[in-house]
PDB file of N, CA and C in Angstrom:
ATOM      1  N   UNK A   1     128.061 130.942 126.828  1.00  0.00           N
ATOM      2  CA  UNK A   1     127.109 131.555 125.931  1.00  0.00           C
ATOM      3  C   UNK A   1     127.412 131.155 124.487  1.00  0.00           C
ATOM      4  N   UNK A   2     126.469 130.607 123.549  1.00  0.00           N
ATOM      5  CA  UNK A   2     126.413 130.564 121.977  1.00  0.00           C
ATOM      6  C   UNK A   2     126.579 131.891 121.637  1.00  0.00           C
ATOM      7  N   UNK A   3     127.381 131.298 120.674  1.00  0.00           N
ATOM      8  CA  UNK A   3     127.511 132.600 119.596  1.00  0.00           C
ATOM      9  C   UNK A   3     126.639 132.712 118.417  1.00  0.00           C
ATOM     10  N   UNK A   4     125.616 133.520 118.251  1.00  0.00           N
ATOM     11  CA  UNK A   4     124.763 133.563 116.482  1.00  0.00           C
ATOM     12  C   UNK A   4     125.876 133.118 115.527  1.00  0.00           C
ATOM     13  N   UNK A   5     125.235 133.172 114.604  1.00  0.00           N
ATOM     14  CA  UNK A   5     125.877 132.207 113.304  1.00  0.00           C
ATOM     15  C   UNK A   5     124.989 132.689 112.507  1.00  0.00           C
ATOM     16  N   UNK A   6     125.676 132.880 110.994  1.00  0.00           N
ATOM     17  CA  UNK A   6     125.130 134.096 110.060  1.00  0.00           C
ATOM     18  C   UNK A   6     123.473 133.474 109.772  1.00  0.00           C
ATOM     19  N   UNK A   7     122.538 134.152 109.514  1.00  0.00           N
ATOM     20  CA  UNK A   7     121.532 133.459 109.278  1.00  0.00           C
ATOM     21  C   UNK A   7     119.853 133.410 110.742  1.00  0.00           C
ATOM     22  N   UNK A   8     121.029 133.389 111.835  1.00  0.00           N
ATOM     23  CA  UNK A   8     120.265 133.423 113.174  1.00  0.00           C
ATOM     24  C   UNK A   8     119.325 134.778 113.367  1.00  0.00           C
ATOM     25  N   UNK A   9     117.896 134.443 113.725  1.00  0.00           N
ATOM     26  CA  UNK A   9     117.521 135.665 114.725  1.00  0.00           C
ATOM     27  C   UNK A   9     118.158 135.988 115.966  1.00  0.00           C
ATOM     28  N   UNK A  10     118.421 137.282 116.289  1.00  0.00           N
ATOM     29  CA  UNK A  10     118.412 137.942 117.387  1.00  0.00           C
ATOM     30  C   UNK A  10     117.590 138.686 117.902  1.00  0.00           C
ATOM     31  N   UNK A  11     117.707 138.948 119.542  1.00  0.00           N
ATOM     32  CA  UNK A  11     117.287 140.015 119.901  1.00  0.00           C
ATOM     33  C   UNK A  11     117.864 140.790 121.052  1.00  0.00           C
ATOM     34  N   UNK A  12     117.944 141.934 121.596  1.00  0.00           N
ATOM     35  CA  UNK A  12     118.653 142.787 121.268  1.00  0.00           C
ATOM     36  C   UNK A  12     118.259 144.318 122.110  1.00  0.00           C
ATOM     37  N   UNK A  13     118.693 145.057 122.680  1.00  0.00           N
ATOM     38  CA  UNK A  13     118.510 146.179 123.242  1.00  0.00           C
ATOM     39  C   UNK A  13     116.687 146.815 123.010  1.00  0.00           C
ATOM     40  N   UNK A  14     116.014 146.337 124.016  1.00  0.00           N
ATOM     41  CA  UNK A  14     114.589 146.577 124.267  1.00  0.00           C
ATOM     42  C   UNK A  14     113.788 146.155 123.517  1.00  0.00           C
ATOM     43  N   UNK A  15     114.050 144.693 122.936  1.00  0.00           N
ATOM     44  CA  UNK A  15     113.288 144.360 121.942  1.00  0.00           C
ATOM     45  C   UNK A  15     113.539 143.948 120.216  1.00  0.00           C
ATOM     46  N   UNK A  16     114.249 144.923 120.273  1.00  0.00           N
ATOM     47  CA  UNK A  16     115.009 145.033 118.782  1.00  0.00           C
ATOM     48  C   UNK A  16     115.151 143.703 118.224  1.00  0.00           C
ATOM     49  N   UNK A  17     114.972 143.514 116.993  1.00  0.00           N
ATOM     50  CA  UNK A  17     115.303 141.912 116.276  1.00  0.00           C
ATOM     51  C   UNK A  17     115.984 141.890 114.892  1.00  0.00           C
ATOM     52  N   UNK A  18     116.770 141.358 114.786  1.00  0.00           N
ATOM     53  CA  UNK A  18     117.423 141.462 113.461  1.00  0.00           C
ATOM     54  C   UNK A  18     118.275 140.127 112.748  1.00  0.00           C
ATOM     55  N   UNK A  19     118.232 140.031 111.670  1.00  0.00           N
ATOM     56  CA  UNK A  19     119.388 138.437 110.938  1.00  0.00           C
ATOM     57  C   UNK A  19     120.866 138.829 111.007  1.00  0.00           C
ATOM     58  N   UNK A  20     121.504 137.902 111.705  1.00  0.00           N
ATOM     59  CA  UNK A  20     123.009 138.159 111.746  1.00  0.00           C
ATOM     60  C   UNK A  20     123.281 138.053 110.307  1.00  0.00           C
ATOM     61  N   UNK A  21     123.944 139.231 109.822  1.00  0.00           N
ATOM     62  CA  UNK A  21     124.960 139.184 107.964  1.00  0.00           C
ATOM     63  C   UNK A  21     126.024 138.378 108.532  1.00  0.00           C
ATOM     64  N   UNK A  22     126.799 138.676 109.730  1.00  0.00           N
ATOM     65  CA  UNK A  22     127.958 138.782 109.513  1.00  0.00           C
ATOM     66  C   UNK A  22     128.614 138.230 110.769  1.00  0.00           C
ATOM     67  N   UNK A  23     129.431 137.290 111.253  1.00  0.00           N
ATOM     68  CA  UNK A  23     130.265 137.010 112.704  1.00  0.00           C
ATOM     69  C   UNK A  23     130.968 137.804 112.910  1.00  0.00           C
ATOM     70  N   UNK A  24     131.706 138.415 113.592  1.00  0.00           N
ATOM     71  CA  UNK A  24     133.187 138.744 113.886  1.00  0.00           C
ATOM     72  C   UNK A  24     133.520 138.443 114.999  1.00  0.00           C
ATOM     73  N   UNK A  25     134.817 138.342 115.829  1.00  0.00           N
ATOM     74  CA  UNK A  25     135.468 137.995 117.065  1.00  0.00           C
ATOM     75  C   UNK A  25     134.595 138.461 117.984  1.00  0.00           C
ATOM     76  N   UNK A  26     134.405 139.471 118.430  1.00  0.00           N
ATOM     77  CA  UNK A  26     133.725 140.039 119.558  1.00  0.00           C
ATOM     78  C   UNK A  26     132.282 140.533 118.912  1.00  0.00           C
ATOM     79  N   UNK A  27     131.724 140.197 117.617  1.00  0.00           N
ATOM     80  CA  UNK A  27     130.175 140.784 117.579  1.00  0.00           C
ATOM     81  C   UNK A  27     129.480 140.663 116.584  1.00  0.00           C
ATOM     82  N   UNK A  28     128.693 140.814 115.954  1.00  0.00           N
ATOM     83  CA  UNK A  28     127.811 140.400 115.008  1.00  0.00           C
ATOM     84  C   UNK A  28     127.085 141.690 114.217  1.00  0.00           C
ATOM     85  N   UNK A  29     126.709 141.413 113.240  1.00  0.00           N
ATOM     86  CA  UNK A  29     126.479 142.582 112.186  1.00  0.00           C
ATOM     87  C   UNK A  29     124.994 142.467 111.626  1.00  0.00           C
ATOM     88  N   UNK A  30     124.138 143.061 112.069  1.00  0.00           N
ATOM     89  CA  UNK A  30     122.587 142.570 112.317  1.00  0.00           C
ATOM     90  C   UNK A  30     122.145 143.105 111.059  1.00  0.00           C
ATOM     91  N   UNK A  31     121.063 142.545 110.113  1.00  0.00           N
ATOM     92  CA  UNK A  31     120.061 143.561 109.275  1.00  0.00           C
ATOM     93  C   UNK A  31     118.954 143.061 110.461  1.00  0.00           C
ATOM     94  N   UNK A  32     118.270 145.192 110.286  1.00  0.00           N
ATOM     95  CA  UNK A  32     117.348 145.288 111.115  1.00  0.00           C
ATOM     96  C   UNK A  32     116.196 145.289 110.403  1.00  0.00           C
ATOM     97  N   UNK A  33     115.801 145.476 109.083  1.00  0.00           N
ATOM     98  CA  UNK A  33     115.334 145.733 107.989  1.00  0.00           C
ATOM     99  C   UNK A  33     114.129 144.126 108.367  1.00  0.00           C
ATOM    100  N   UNK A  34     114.510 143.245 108.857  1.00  0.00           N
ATOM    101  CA  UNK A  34     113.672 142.427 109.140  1.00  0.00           C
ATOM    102  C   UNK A  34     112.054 142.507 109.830  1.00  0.00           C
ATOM    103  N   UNK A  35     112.439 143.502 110.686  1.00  0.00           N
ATOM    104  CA  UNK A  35     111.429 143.718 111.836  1.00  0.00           C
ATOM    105  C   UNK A  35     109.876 144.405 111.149  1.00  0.00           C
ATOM    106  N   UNK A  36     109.067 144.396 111.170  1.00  0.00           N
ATOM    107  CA  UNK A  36     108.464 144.836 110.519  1.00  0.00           C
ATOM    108  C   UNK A  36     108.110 146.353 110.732  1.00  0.00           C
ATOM    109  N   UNK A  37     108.007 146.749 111.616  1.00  0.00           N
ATOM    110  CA  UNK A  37     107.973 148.191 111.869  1.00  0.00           C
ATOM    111  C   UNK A  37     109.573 148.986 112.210  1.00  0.00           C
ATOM    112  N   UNK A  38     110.510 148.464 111.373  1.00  0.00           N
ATOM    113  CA  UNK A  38     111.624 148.652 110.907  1.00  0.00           C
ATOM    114  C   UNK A  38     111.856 150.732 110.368  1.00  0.00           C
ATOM    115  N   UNK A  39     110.908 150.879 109.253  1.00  0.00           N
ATOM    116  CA  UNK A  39     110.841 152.288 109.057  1.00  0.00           C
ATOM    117  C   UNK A  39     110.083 152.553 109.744  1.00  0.00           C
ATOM    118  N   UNK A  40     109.383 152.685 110.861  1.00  0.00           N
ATOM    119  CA  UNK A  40     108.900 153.545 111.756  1.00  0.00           C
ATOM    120  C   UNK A  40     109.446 153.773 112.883  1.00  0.00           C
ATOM    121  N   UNK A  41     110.652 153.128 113.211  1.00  0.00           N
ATOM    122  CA  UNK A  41     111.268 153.252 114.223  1.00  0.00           C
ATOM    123  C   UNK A  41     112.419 153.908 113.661  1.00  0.00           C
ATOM    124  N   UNK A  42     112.965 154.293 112.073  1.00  0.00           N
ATOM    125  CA  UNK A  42     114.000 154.914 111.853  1.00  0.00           C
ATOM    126  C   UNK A  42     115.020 155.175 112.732  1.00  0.00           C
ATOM    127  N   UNK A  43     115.277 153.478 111.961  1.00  0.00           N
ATOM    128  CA  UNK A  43     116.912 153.085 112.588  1.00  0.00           C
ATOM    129  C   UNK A  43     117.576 153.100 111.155  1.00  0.00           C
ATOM    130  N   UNK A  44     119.188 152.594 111.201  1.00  0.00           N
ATOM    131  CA  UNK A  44     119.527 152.331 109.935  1.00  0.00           C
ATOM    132  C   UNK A  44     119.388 151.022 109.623  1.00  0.00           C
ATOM    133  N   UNK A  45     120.117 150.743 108.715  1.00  0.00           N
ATOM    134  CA  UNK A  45     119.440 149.324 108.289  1.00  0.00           C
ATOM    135  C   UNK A  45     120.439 148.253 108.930  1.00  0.00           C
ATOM    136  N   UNK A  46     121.500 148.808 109.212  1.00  0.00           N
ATOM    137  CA  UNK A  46     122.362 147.579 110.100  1.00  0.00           C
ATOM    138  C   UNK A  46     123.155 148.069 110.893  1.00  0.00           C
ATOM    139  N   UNK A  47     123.658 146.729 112.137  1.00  0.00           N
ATOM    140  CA  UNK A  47     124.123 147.438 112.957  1.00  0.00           C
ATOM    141  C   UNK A  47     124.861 146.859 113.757  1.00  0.00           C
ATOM    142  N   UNK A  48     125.784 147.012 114.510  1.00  0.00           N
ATOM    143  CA  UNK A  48     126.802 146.117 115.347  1.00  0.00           C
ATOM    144  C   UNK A  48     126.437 145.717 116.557  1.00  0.00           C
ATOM    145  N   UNK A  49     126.313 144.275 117.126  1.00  0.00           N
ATOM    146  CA  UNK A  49     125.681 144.118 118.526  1.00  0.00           C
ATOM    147  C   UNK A  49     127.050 143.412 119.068  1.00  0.00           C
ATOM    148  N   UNK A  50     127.512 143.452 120.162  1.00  0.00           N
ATOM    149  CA  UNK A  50     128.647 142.846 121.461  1.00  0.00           C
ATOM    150  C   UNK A  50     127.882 141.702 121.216  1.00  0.00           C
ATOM    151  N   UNK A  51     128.914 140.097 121.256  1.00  0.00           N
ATOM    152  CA  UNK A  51     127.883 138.778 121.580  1.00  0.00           C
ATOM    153  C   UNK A  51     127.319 138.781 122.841  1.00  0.00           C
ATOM    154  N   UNK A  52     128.337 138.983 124.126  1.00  0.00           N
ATOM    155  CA  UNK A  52     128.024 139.411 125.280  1.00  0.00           C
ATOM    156  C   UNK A  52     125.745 139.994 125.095  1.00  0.00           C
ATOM    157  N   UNK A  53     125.655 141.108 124.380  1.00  0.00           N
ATOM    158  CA  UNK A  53     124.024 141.803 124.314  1.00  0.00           C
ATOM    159  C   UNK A  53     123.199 141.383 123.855  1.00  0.00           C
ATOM    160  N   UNK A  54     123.256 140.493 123.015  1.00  0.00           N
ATOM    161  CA  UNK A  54     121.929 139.537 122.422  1.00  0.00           C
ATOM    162  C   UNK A  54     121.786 138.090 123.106  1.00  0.00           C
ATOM    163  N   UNK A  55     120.628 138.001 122.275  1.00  0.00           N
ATOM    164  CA  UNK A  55     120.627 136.308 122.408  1.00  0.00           C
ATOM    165  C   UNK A  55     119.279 136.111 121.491  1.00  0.00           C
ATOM    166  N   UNK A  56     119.626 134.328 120.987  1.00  0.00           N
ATOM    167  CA  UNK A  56     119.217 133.921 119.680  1.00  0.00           C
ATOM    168  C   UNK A  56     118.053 133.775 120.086  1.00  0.00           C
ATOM    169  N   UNK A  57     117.096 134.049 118.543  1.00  0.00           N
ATOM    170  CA  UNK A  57     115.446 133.665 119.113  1.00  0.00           C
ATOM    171  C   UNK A  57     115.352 132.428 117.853  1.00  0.00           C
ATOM    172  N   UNK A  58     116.182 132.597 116.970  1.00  0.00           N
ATOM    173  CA  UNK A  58     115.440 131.364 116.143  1.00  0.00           C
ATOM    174  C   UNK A  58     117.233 130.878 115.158  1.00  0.00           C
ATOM    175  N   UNK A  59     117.310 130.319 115.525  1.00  0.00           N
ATOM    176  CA  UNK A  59     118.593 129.358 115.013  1.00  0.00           C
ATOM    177  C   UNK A  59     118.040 128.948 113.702  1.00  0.00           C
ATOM    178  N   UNK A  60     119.253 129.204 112.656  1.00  0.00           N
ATOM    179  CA  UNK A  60     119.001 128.936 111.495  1.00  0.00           C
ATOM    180  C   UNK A  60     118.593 127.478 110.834  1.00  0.00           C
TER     181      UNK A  60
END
């Protein structure tokens, strides 16, 4: 499995989509703030995904 790389779309537990900020060893640090119906789903604005749970929709 690829690992995102800062910059990448994801997606993500039922849909969810967000820009990796951030790598770390085991996971990635999403802004969700991307999505467009972002405040209507009142989430926070970022969030930690396992690499293992996503996968990339648009490579930087």
């Amino acid at each position: 499995m690829k690992k995102a790389e800062v910059g990448n779309i994801i997606e993500f537990r039922d849909g969810l989509r967000g820009i990796v900020e951030k790598v770390n060893e085991n996971s990635v640090i999403v802004d969700l703030s991307y999505m467009e119906n972002y405040r209507d789903l009142e989430l926070e604005h970022r969030t930690v995904v396992n690499h293992k749970n996503y996968k990339i929709v648009q490579e930087n």
